[in-house]
C-alpha atoms as a PDB file:
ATOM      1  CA  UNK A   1       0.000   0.000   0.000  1.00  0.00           C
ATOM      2  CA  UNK A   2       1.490   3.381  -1.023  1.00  0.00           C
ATOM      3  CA  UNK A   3       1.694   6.130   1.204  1.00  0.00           C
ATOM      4  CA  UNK A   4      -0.664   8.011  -0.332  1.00  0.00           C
ATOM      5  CA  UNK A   5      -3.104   5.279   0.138  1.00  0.00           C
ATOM      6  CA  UNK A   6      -1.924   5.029   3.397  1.00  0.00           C
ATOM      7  CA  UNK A   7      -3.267   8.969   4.054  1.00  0.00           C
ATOM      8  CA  UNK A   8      -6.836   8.625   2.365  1.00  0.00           C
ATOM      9  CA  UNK A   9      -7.373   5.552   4.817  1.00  0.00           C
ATOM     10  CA  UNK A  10      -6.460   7.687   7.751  1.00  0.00           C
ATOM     11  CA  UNK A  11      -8.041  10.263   6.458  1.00  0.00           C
ATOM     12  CA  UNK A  12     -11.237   9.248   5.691  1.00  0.00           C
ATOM     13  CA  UNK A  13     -11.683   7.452   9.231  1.00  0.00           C
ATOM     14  CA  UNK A  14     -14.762   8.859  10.831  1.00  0.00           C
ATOM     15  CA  UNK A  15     -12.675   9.251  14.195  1.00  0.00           C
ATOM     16  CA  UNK A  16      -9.440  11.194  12.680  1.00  0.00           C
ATOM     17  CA  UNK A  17      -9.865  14.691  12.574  1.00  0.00           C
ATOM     18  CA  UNK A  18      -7.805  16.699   9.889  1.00  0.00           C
ATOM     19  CA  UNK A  19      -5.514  18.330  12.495  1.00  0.00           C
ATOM     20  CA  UNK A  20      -2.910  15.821  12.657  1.00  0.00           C
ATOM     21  CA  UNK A  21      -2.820  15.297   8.957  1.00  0.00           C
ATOM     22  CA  UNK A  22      -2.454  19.190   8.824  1.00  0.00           C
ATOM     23  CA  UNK A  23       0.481  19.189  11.776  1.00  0.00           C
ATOM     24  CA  UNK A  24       2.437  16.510   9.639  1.00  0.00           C
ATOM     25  CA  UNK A  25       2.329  18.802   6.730  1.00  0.00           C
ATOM     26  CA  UNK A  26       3.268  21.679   8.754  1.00  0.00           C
ATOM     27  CA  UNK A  27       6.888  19.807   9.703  1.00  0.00           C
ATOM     28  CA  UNK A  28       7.312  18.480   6.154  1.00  0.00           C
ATOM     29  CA  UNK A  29       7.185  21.752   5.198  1.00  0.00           C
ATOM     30  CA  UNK A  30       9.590  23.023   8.229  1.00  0.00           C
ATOM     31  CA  UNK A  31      11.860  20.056   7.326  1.00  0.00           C
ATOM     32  CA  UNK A  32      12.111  21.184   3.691  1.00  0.00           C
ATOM     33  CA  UNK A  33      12.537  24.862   4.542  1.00  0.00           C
ATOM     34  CA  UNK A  34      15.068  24.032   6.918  1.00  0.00           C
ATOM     35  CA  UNK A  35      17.166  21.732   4.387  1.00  0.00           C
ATOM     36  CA  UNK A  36      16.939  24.386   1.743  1.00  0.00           C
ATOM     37  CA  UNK A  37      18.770  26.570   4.258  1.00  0.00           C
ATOM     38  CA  UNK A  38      21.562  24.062   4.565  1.00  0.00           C
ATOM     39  CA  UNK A  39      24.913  24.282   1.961  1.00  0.00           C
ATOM     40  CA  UNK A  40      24.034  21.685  -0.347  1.00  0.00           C
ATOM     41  CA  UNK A  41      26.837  18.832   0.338  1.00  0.00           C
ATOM     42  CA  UNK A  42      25.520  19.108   3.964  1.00  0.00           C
ATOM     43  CA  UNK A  43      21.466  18.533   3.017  1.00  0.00           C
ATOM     44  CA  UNK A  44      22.814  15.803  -0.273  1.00  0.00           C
ATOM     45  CA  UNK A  45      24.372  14.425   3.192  1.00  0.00           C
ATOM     46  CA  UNK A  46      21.392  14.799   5.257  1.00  0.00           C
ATOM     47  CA  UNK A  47      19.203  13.254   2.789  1.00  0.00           C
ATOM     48  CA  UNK A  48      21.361  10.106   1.898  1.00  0.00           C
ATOM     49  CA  UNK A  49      21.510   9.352   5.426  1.00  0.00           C
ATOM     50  CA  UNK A  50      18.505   9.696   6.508  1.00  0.00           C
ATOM     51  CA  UNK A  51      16.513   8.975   3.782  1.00  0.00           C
ATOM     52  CA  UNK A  52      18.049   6.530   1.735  1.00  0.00           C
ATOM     53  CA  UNK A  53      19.487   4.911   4.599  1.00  0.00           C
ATOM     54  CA  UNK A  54      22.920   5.193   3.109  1.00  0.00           C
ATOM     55  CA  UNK A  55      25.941   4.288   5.362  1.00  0.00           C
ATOM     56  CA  UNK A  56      28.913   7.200   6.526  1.00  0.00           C
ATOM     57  CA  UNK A  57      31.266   4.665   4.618  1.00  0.00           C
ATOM     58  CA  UNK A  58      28.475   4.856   1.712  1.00  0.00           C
ATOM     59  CA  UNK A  59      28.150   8.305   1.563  1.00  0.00           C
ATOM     60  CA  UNK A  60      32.194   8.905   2.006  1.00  0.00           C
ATOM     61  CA  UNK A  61      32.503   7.104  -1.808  1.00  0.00           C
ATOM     62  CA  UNK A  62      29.174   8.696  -3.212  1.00  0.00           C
ATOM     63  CA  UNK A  63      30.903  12.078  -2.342  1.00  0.00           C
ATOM     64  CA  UNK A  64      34.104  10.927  -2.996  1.00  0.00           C
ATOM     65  CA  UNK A  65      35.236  12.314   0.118  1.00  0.00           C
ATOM     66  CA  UNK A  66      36.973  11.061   3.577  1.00  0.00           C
ATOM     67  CA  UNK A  67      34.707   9.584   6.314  1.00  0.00           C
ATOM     68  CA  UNK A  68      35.951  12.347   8.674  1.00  0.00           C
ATOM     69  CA  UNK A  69      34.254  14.908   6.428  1.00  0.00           C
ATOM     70  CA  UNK A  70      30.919  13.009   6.232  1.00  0.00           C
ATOM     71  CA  UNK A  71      30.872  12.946   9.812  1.00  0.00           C
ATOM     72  CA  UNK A  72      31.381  16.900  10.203  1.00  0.00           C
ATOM     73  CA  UNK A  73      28.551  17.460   7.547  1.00  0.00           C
ATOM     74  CA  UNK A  74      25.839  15.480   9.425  1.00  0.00           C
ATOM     75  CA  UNK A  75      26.810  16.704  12.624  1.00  0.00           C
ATOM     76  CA  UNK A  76      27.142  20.556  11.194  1.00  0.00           C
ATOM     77  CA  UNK A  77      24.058  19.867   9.551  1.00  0.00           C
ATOM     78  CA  UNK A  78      22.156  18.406  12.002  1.00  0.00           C
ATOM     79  CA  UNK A  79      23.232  21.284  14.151  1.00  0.00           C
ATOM     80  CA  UNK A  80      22.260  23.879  11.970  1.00  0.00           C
ATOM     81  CA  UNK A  81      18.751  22.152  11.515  1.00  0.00           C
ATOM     82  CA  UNK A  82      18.468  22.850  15.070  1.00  0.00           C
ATOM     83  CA  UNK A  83      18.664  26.198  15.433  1.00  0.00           C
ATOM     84  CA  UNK A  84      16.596  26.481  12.308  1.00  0.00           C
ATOM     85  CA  UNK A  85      13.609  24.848  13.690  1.00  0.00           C
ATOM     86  CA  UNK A  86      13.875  26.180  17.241  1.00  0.00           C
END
């Protein structure tokens, strides 16, 4: 079942209301905001990380770059997400 699928079944639930539907938007849309703010090696590392679930030794030959570096850009990144969102 798709996600989408997954939504209009939760959605159309007589005992959901839209408001949680509406706060999950709301932080998709802070997320995205947020990485667009982010240098774009450090949100490319974000994203392959946390969304495709690649690995720091992974990401370190996507980039091309040394594992010590991957490991500054998540935690810079994950830093500057932070103070974005607070």
């Amino acid at each position: 079942m798709s996600s989408l699928e997954n939504m209009t079944q939760y959605a159309s639930s007589d005992s959901i209301t839209p408001l949680p539907i509406l706060q999950a938007a709301n932080d998709v849309r802070l997320i995205c905001k947020a990485l667009q703010s982010l240098r774009p090696a450090d949100s490319n590392t974000l994203i392959d990380f946390y969304w495709r679930g690649l690995s720091i030794r992974d990401m370190a030959k996507k980039q091309n770059a040394p594992l010590g570096t991957i490991k500054r850009r998540l935690y810079n990144a994950r830093q500057r997400i932070a103070r974005y969102l607070r």
